[in-house]
Protein backbone atom coordinates (compact mmCIF):
# COMPACT_ATOMS: atom_id res chain seq x y z
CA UNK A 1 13.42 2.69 16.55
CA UNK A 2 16.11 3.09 13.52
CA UNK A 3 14.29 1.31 11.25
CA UNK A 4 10.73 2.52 12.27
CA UNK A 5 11.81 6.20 11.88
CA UNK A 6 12.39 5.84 8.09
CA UNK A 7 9.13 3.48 7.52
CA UNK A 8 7.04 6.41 9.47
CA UNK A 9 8.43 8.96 7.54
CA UNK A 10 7.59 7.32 4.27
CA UNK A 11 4.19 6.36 4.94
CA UNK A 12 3.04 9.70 5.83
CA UNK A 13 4.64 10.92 2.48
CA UNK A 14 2.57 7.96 0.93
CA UNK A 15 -0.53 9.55 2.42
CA UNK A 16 -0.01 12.95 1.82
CA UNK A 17 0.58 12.18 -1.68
CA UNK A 18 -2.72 10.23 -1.63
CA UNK A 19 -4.83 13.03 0.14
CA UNK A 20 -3.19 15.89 -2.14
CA UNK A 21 -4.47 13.80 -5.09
CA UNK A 22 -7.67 13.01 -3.81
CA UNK A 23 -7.84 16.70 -3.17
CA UNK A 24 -7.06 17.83 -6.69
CA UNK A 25 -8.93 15.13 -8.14
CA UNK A 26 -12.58 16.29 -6.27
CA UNK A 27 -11.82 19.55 -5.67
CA UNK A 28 -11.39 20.37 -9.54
CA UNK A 29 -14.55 18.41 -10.84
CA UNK A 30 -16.27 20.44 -7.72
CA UNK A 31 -14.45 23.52 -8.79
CA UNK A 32 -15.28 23.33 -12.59
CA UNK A 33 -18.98 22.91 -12.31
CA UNK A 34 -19.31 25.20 -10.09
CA UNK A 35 -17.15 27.79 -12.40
CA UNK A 36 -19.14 25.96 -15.64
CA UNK A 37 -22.45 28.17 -14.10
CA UNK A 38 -21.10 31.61 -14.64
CA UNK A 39 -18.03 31.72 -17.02
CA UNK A 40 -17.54 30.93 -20.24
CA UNK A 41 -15.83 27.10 -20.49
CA UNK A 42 -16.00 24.48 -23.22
CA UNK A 43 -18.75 22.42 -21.41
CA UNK A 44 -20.86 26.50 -20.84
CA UNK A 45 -19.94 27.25 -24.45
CA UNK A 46 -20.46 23.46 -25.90
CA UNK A 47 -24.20 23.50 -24.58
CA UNK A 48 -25.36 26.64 -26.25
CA UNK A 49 -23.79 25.05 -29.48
CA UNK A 50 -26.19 21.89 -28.32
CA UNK A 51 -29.07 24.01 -27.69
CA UNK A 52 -29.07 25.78 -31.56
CA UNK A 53 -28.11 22.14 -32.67
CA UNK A 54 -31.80 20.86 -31.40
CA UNK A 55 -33.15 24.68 -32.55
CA UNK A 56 -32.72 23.52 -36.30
CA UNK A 57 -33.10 19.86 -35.72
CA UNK A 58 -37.04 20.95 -34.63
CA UNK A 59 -37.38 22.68 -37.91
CA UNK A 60 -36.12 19.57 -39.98
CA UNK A 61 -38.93 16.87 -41.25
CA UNK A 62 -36.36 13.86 -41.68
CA UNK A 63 -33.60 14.28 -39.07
CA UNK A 64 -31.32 11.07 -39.89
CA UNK A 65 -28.14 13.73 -39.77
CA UNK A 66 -29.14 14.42 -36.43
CA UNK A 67 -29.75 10.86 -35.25
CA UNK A 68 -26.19 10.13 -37.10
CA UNK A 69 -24.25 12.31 -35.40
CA UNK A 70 -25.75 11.29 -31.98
CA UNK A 71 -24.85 7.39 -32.88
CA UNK A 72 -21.15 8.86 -33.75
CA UNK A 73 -21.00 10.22 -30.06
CA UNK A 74 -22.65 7.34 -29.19
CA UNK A 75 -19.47 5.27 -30.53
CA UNK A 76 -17.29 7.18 -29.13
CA UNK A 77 -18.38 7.16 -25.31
CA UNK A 78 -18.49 2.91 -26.03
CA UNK A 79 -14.82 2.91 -27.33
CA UNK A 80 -14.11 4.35 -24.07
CA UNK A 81 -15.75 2.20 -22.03
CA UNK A 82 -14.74 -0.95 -23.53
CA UNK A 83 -11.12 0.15 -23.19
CA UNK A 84 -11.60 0.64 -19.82
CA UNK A 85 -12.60 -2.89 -19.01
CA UNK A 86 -9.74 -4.23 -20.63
CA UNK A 87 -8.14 -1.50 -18.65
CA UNK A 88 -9.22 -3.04 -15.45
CA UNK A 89 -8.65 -6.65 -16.96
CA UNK A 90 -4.81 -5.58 -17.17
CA UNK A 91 -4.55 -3.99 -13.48
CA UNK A 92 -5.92 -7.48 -11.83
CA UNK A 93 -3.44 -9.37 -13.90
CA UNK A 94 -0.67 -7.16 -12.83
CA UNK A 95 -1.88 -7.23 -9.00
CA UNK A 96 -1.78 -10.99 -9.35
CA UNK A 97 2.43 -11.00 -10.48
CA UNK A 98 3.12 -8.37 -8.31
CA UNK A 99 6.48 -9.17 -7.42
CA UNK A 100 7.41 -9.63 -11.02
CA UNK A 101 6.28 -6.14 -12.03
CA UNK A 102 8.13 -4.88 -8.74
CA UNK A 103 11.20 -6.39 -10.07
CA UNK A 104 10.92 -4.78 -13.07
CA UNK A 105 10.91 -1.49 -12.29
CA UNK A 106 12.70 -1.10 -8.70
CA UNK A 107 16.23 -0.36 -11.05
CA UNK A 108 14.95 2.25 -13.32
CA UNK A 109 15.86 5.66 -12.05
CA UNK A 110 14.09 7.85 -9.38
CA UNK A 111 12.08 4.74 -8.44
CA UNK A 112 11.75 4.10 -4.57
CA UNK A 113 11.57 0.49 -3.35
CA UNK A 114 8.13 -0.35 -2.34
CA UNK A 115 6.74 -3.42 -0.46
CA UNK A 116 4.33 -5.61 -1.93
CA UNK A 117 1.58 -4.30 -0.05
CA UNK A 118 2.60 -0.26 -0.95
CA UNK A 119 2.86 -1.82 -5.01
CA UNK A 120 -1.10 -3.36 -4.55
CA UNK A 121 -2.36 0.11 -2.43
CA UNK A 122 -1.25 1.99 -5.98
CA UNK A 123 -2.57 -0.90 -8.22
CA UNK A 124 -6.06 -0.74 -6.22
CA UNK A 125 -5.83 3.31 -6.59
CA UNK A 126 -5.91 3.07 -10.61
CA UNK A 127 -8.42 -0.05 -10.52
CA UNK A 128 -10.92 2.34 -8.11
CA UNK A 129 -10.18 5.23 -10.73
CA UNK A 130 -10.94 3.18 -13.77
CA UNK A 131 -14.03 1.59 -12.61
CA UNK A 132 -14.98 5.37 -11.87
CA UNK A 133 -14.48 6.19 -15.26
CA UNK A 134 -16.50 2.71 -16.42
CA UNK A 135 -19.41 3.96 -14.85
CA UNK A 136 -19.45 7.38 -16.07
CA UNK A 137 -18.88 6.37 -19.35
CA UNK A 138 -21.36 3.36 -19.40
CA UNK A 139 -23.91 6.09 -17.38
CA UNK A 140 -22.88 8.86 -20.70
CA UNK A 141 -23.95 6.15 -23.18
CA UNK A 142 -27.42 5.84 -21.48
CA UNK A 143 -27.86 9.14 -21.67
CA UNK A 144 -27.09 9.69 -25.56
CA UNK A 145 -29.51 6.71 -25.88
CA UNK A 146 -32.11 8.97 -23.83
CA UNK A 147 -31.33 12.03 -26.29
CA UNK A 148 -31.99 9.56 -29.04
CA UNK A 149 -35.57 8.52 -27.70
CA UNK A 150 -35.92 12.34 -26.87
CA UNK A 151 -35.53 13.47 -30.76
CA UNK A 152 -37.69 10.78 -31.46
CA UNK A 153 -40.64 11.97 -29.88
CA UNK A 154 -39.73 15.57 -30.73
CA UNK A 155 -42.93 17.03 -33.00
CA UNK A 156 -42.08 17.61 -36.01
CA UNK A 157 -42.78 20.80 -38.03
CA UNK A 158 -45.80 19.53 -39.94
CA UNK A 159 -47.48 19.26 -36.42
CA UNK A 160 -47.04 23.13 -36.35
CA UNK A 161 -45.86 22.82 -33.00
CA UNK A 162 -45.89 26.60 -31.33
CA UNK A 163 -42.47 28.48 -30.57
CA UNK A 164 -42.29 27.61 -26.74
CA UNK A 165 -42.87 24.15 -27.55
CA UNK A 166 -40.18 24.14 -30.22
CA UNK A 167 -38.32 26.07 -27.36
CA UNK A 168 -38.77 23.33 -24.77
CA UNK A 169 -38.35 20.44 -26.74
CA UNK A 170 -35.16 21.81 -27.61
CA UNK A 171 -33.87 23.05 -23.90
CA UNK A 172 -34.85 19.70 -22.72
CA UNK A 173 -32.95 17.36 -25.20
CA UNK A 174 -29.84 19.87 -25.25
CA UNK A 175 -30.12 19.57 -21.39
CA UNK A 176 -29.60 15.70 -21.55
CA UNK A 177 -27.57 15.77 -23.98
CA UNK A 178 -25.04 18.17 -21.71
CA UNK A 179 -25.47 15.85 -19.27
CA UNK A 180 -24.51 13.09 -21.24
CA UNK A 181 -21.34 14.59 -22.88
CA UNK A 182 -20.63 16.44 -18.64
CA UNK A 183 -20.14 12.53 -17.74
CA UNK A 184 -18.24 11.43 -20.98
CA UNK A 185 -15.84 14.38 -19.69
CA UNK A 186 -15.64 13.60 -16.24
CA UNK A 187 -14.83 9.82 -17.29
CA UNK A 188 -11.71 11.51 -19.62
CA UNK A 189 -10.97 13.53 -16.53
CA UNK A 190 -10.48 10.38 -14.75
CA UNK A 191 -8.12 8.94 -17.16
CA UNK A 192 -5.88 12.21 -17.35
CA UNK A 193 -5.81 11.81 -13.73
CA UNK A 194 -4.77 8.00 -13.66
CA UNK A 195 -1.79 9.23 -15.48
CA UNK A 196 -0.64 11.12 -12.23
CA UNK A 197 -0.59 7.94 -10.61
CA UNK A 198 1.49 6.05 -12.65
CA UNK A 199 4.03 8.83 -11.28
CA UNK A 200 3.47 7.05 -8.18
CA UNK A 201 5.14 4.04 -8.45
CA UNK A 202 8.30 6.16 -9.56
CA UNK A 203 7.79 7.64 -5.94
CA UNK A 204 5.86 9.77 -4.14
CA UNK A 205 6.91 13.44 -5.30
CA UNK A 206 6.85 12.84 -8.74
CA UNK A 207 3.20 11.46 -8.21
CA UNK A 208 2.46 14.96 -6.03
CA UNK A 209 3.55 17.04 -8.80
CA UNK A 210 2.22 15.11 -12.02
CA UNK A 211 -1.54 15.82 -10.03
CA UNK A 212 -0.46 19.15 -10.49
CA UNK A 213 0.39 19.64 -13.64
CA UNK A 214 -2.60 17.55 -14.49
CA UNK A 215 -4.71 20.12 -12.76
CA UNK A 216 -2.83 22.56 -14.71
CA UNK A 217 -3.50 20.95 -18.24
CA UNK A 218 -7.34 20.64 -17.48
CA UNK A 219 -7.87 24.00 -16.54
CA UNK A 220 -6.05 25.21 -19.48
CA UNK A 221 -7.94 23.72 -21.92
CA UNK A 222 -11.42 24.28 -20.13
CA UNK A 223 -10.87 27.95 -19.61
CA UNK A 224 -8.21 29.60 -21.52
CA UNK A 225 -7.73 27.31 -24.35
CA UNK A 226 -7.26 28.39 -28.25
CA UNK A 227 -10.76 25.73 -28.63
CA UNK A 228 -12.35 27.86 -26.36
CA UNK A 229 -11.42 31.14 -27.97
CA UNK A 230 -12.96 29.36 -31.24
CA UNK A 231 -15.89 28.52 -30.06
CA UNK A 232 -16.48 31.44 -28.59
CA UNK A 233 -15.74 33.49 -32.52
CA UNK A 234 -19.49 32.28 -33.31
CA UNK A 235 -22.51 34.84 -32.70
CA UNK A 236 -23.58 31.37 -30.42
CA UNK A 237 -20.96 31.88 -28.14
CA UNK A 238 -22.45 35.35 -26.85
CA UNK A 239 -23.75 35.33 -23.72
């Protein structure tokens, strides 16, 4: 009963840790979108900037700028994505010399001694979160690809298209193009997160309170940041 005491009492700080980040981690991507309808944000603000964006590129005859800056995004949302497979490729090798990595790090300060099979649960936490982000990012640089085809087919103004079909065009390929940049974010998101649980393996309090403060950070910057307050300077960012 001695020894089962202590190994009770630190698995149910294990799994409050884990449900206080799982917690934090849904609640806030639940919490921003919902807040993203009816207050100003970056992603609120960032779509009326898209919106005027695909305003002028109607009005343009040869829109290679536009198609240009789309395959920059483009590049970006794949250098993500290809970092997070070797991300992945990384957190199987390490699962595989567990006990070395264990051995490693058990005399470094603040660290708690784990078992083998606590070390894996944390591994398999950051491998579940990365292959999140994978998909997000891999589903983001569909979706650029779709706002490519979409300003492809736009009319163009020799076609004298009329002002709500300028208007449509324009609301529909800024709307994908949110959606693509909403994932991009959410895959980012992921990898701020993953950064709590690295706290993790130091023990379990220091993992409860990095969630925090990463909860902390994102708000920040979504909602009260000085890139926020600059957006927000242009006429665009009236509402």
């Amino acid at each position: 009963m001695e020894k089962l005491l202590p190994l009770i009492q630190h698995h149910w700080l294990n799994g409050f840790a884990i449900g206080w980040f799982l917690l934090c981690f849904r609640g806030y991507m639940y919490y921003s979108a919902r807040r993203a309808r009816h207050t100003v944000c970056l992603v609120s603000i960032l779509h009326l900037y898209r919106t005027e964006w695909m305003l002028r590129m109607m009005t343009r005859e040869v829109r290679i700028a536009d198609t240009t800056a789309i395959a920059n995004l483009e590049r970006t949302v794949a250098f993500f994505a290809s970092t997070t497979i070797l991300v992945l490729a990384g957190l199987i090798t390490v699962m595989n010399s567990a006990e070395k990595a264990i051995n490693l790090v058990q005399n470094l300060p603040f660290v708690s001694v784990a078992t083998r099979q606590e070390w894996e649960l944390k591994l398999l936490l950051l491998v579940v979160l990365f292959i999140y982000a994978f998909f997000k990012f891999t589903w983001s640089l569909r979706q650029y690809g779709f706002v490519s085809v979409m300003v492809g087919a736009a009319p163009v103004p020799a076609e004298q298209p009329s002002e709500k079909q300028v208007r449509a065009h324009a609301e529909r390929i800024a709307t994908m193009a949110s959606l693509a940049a909403n994932n991009f974010n959410l895959g980012l998101r992921t990898y701020y997160f993953s950064i709590a649980v690295l706290g993790w393996f130091m023990n379990a309090w220091v993992f409860v309170l990095l969630t925090a403060v990463i909860v902390f950070v994102l708000y920040r910057r979504e909602f009260t940041s000085s890139t926020l307050r600059t957006l927000t300077m242009s006429s665009g960012g009236e509402q």
